[in-house]
Protein backbone atom coordinates (compact mmCIF):
# COMPACT_ATOMS: atom_id res chain seq x y z
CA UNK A 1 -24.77 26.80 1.17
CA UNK A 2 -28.18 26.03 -0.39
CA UNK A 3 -31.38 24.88 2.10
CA UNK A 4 -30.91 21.23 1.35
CA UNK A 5 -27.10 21.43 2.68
CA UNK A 6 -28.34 24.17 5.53
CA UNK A 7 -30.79 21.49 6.59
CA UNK A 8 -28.09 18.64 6.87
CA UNK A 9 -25.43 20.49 8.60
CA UNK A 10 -28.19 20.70 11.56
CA UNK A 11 -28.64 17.22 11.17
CA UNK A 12 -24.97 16.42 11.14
CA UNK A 13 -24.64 18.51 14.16
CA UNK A 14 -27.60 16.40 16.35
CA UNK A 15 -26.68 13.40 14.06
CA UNK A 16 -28.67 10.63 16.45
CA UNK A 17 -31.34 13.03 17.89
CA UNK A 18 -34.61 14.10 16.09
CA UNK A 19 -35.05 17.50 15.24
CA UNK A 20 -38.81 18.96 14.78
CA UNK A 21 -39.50 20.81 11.32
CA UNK A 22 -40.21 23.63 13.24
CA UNK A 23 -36.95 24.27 15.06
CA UNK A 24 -35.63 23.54 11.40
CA UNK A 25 -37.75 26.47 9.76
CA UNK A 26 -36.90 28.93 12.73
CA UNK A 27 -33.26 28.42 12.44
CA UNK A 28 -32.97 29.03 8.90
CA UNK A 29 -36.00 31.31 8.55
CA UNK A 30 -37.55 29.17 6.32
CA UNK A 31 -40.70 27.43 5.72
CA UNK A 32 -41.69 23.87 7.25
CA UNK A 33 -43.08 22.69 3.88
CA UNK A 34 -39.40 23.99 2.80
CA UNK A 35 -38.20 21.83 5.00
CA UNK A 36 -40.22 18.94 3.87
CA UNK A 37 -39.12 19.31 0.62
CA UNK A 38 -35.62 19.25 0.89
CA UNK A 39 -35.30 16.15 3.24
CA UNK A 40 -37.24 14.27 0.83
CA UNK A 41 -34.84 15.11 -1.95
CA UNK A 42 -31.81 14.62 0.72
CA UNK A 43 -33.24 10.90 1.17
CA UNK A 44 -33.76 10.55 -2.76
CA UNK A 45 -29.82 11.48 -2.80
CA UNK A 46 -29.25 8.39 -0.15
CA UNK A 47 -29.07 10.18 3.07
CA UNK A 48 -30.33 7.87 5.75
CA UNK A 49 -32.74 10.22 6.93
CA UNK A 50 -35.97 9.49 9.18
CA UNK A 51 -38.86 11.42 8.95
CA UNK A 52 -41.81 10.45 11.72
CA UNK A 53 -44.64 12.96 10.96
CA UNK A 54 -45.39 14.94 14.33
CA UNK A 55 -41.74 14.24 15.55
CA UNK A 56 -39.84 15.47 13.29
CA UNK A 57 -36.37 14.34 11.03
CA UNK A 58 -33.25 12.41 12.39
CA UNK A 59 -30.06 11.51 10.95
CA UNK A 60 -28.74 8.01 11.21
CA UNK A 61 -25.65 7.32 13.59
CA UNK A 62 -24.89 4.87 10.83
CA UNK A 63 -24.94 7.54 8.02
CA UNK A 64 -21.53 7.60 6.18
CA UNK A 65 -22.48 9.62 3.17
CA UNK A 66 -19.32 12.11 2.50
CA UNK A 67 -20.89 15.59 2.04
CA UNK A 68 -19.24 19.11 2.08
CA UNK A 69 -22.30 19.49 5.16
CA UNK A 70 -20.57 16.61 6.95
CA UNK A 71 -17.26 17.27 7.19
CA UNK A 72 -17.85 21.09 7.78
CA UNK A 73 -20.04 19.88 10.81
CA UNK A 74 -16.75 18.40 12.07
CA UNK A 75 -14.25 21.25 11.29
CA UNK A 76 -13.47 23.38 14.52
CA UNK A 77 -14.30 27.13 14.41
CA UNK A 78 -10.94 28.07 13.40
CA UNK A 79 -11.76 26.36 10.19
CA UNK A 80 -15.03 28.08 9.35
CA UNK A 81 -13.62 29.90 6.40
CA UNK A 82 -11.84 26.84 4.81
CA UNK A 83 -13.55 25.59 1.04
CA UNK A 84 -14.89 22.48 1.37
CA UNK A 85 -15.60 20.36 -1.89
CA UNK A 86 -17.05 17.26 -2.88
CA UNK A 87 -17.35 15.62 -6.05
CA UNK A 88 -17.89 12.15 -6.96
CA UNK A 89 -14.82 11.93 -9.17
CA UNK A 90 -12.22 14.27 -10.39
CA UNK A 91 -9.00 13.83 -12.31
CA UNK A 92 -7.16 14.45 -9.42
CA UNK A 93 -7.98 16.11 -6.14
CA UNK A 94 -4.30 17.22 -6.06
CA UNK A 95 -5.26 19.31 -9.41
CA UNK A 96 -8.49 20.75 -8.21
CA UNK A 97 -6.57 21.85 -4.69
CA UNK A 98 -4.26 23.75 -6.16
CA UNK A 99 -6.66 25.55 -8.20
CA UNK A 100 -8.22 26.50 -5.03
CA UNK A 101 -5.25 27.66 -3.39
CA UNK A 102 -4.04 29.49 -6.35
CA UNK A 103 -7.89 31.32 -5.90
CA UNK A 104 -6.49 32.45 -2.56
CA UNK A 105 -8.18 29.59 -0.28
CA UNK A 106 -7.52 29.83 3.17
CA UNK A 107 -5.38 27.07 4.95
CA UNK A 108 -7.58 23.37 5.74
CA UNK A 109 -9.70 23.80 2.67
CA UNK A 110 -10.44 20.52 1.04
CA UNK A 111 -11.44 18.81 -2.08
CA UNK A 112 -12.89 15.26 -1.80
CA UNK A 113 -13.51 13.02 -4.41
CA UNK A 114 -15.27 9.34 -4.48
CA UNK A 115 -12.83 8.55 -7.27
CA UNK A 116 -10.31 9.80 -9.62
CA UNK A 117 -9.62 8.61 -13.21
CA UNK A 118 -6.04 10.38 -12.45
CA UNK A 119 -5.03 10.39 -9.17
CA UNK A 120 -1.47 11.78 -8.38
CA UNK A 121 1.34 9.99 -6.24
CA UNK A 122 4.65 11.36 -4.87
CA UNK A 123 7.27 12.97 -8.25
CA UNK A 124 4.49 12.31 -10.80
CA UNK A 125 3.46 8.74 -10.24
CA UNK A 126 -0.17 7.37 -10.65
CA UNK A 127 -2.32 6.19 -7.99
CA UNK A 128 -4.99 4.30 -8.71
CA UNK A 129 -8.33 5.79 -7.39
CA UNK A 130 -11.16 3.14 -7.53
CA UNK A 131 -14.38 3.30 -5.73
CA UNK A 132 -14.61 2.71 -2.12
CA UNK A 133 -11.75 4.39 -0.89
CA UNK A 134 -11.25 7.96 0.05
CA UNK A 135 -9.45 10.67 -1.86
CA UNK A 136 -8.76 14.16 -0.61
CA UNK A 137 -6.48 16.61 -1.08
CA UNK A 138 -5.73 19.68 1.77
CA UNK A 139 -4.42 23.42 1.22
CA UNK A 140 -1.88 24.26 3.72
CA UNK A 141 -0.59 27.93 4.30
CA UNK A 142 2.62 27.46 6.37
CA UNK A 143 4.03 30.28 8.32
CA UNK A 144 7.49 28.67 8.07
CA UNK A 145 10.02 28.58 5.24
CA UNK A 146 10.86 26.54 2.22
CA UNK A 147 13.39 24.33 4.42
CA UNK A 148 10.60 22.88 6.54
CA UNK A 149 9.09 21.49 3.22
CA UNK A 150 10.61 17.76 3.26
CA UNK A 151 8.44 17.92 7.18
CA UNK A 152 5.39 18.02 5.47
CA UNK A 153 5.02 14.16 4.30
CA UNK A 154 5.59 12.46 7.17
CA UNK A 155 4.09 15.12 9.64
CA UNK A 156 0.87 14.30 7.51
CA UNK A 157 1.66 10.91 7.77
CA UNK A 158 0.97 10.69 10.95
CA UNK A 159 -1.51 12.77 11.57
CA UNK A 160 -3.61 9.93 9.22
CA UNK A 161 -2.14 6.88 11.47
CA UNK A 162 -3.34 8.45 14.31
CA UNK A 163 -6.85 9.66 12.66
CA UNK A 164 -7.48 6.25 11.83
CA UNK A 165 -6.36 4.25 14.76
CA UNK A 166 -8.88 6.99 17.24
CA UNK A 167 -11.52 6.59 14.63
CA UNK A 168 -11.38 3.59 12.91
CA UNK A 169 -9.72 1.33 15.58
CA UNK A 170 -7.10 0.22 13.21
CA UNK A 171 -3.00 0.82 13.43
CA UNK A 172 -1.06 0.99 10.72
CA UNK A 173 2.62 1.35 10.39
CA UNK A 174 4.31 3.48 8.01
CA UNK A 175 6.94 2.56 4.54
CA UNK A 176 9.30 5.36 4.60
CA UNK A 177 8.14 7.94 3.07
CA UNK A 178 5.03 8.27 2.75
CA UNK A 179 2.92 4.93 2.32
CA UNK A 180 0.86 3.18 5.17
CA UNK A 181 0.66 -0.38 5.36
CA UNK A 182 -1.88 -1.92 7.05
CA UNK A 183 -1.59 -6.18 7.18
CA UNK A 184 1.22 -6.48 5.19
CA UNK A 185 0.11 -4.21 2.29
CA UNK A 186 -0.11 -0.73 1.38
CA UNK A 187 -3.22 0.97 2.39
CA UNK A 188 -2.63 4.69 2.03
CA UNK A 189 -0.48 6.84 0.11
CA UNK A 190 0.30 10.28 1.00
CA UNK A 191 1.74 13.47 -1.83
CA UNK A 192 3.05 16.61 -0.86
CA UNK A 193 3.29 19.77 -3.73
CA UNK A 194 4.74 22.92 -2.69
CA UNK A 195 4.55 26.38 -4.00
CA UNK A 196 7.38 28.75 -3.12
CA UNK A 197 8.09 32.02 -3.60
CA UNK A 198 11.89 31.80 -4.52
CA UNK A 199 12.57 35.32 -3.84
CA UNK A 200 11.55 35.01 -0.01
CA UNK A 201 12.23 31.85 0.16
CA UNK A 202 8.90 31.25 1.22
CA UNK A 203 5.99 28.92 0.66
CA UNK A 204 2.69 29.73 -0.87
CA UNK A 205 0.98 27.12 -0.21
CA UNK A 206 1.06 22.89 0.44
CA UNK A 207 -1.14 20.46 -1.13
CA UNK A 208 -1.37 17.78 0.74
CA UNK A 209 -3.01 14.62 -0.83
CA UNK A 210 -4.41 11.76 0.44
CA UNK A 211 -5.51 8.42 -0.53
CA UNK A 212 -6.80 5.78 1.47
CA UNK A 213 -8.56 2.02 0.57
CA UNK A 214 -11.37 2.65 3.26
CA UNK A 215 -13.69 0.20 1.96
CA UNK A 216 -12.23 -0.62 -1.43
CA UNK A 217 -13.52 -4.01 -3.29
CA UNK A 218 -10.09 -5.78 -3.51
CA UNK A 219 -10.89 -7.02 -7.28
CA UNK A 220 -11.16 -3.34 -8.65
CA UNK A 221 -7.64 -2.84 -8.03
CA UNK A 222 -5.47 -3.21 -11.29
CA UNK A 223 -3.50 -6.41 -12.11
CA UNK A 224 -0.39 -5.04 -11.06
CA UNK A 225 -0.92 -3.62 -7.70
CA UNK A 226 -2.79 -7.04 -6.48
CA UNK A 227 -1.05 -8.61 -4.25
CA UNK A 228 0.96 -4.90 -3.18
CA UNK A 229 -2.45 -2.94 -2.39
CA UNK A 230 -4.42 -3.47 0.44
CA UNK A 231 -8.16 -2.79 1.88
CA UNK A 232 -8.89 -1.61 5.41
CA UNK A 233 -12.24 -2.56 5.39
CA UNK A 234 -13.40 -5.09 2.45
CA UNK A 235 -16.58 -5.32 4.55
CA UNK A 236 -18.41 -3.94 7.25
CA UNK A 237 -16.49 -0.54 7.40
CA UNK A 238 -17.38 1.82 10.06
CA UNK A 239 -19.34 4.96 9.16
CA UNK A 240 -16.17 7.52 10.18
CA UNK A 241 -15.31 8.77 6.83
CA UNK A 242 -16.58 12.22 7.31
CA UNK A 243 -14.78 12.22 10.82
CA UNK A 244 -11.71 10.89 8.74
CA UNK A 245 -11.70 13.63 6.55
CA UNK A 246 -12.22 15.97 9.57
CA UNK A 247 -9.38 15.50 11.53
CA UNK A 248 -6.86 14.62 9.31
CA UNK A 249 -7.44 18.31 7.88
CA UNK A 250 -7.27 19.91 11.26
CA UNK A 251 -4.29 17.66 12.32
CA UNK A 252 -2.66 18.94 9.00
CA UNK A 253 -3.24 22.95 9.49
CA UNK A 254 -2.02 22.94 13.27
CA UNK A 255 0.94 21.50 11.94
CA UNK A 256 1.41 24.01 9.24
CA UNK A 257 1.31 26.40 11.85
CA UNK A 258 3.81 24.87 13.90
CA UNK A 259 6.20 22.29 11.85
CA UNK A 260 8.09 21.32 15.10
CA UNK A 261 9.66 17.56 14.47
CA UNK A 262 9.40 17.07 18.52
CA UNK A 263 5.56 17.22 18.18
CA UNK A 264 5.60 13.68 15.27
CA UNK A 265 8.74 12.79 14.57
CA UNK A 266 8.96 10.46 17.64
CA UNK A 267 5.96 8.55 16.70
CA UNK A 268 6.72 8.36 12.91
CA UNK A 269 9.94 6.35 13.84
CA UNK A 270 7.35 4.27 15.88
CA UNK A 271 5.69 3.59 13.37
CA UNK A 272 7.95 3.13 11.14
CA UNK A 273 8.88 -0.26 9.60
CA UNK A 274 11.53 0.16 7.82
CA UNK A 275 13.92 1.25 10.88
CA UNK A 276 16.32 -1.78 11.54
CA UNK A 277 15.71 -3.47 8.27
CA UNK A 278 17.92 -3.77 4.82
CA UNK A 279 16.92 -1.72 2.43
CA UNK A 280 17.40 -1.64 -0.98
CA UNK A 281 18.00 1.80 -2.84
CA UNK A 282 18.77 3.72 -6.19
CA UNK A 283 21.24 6.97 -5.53
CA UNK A 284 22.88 8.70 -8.47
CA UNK A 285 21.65 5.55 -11.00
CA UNK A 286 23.63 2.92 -8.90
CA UNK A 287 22.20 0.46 -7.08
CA UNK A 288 22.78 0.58 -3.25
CA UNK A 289 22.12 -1.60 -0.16
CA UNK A 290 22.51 -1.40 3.66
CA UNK A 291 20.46 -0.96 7.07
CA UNK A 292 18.17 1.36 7.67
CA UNK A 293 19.12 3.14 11.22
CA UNK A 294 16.85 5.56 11.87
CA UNK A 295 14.77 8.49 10.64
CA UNK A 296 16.59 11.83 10.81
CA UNK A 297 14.49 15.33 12.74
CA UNK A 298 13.86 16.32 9.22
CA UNK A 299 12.75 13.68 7.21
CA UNK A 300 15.54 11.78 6.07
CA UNK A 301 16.51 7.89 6.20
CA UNK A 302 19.84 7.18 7.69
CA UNK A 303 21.16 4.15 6.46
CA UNK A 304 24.62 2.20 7.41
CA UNK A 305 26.06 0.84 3.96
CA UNK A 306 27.13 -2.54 3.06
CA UNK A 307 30.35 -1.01 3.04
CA UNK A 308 30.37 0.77 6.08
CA UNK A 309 29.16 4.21 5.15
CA UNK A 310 26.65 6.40 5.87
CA UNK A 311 24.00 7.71 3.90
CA UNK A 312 21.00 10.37 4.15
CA UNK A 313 18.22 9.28 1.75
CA UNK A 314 15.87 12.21 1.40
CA UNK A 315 12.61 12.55 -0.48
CA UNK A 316 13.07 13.86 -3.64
CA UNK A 317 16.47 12.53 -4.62
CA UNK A 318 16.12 9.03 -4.70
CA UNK A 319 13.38 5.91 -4.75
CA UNK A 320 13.63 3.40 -2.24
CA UNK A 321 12.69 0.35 -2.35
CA UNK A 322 12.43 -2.15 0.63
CA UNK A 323 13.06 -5.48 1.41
CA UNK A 324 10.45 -6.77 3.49
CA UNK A 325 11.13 -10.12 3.46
């Protein structure tokens, strides 16, 4: 990292306590007039920095700027070698994560964006990407094999309900697959891409996207998903989006190491909405309907037919749509 991001990090780290420019300079063995000069251009950039000459510089509880010095501040040590990117708009975060773990990044590295003009949903779809919310994407290595894949979605699914409710103080419940609603609308959608290697049946990597309306102005949405999209916090969001990032990435890689459905399967059926209700589905190009029973150890919908079947609606091979009415 370069001085100005050295300099934050410490901040981040004593975020709420004032550190002098001298303990600054002797930890990175630089200069206080160094120093000086890259606050100063950190508070030109928007970081809610204060400077009291003789005291030295202090980072503001209320500081929510997403930076790569941020979230690396919050990463535990087993993360340390993870790639941590932020941009203030890609194509897709999806796209630029994959890049990275085709480069050989290590498990938990992450590519932020502010917003995307292409954003990726689950089998191709788009997702819109407008200012305000939060877009990342996360490289997983997984130490299992390519039939633990379908675990992936809502393992990471829950491992954002849960971020958010301990961070955010919110509780959302979760569409099968792999949308949160929050309030009666859709507040999150979550992607999974897999790389295998088909001759060890093996997975390279995961990338895991994610795309929350944090703080989203309602009105930027497009005319079609008004009414269907939601906001978490139109107004007066709190200033957890580094935090957000944080643990949802850490959630994610101690999962990769360990895809055990005992560990969130439980509370994704919690969670989960759609359990109990009629539901309304496409399989093989006919339309079916019936009652959603329950949500199988790995992944899949059960659902009791209108004619008194039984059917196992996996990701992948069908859409679903639900009735929530």
């Amino acid at each position: 990292m370069d001085t100005k991001s050295d300099i934050l990090c410490l901040l981040e780290r004593d975020r709420g306590k004032r550190l002098s420019g001298e303990s600054i300079a002797d930890a990175l063995g630089i200069t206080r007039a160094a120093v000086w000069k890259a606050v100063k251009s950190l508070i030109s950039d928007g970081y809610a920095i204060n400077s009291v000459r003789g005291e030295g510089y202090m980072l503001s509880p209320l500081s929510d700027t997403v930076s790569e010095a941020a979230i690396r501040a919050r990463l535990p040590h087993r993360l340390k070698d993870a790639v941590v990117v932020v941009k203030p708009s890609a194509v897709s975060t999806n796209i630029d994560a994959a890049t990275l773990a085709a480069g050989g990044a290590p498990s938990g590295s992450i590519v932020v964006a502010l917003s995307q003009s292409g954003g990726q949903g689950r089998v191709g779809k788009s997702f819109a990407s407008p200012e305000g919310g939060l877009y990342f994407s996360v490289v997983l290595r997984l130490s299992s094999d390519i039939s633990t894949a379908p675990l992936i979605t809502p393992a990471a699914a829950v491992a954002v309900s849960r971020a958010l409710e301990k961070l955010s103080g919110v509780s959302v419940s979760i569409k099968w697959v792999n949308d949160l609603f929050y309030g009666g609308k859709k507040v999150c959608g979550i992607s999974a891409q897999a790389t295998a290697d088909f001759f060890s049946s093996s997975l390279r990597s995961v990338i895991v996207g994610v795309g929350i309306n944090y703080a989203t102005d309602p009105s930027s949405f497009p005319p079609e998903l008004k009414g269907v999209a939601g906001t978490l916090f139109p107004t007066g969001a709190p200033p957890v989006r580094n935090d957000l990032i944080a643990a949802i990435a850490t959630a994610l890689t101690a999962y990769a190491d360990d895809l055990d459905p005992g560990s969130f399967m439980p509370e994704y059926r919690r969670r989960c909405f759609v359990i109990g209700k009629r539901v309304d589905y496409v399989l093989n190009n006919v339309s079916e309907s019936g009652i959603a029973e329950s949500v199988a150890d790995d992944g899949a919908l059960i659902v009791k037919t209108d004619g008194g079947g039984q059917r196992r609606l996996s990701s992948g091979e069908v859409s679903v749509k639900i009735n929530e009415k």
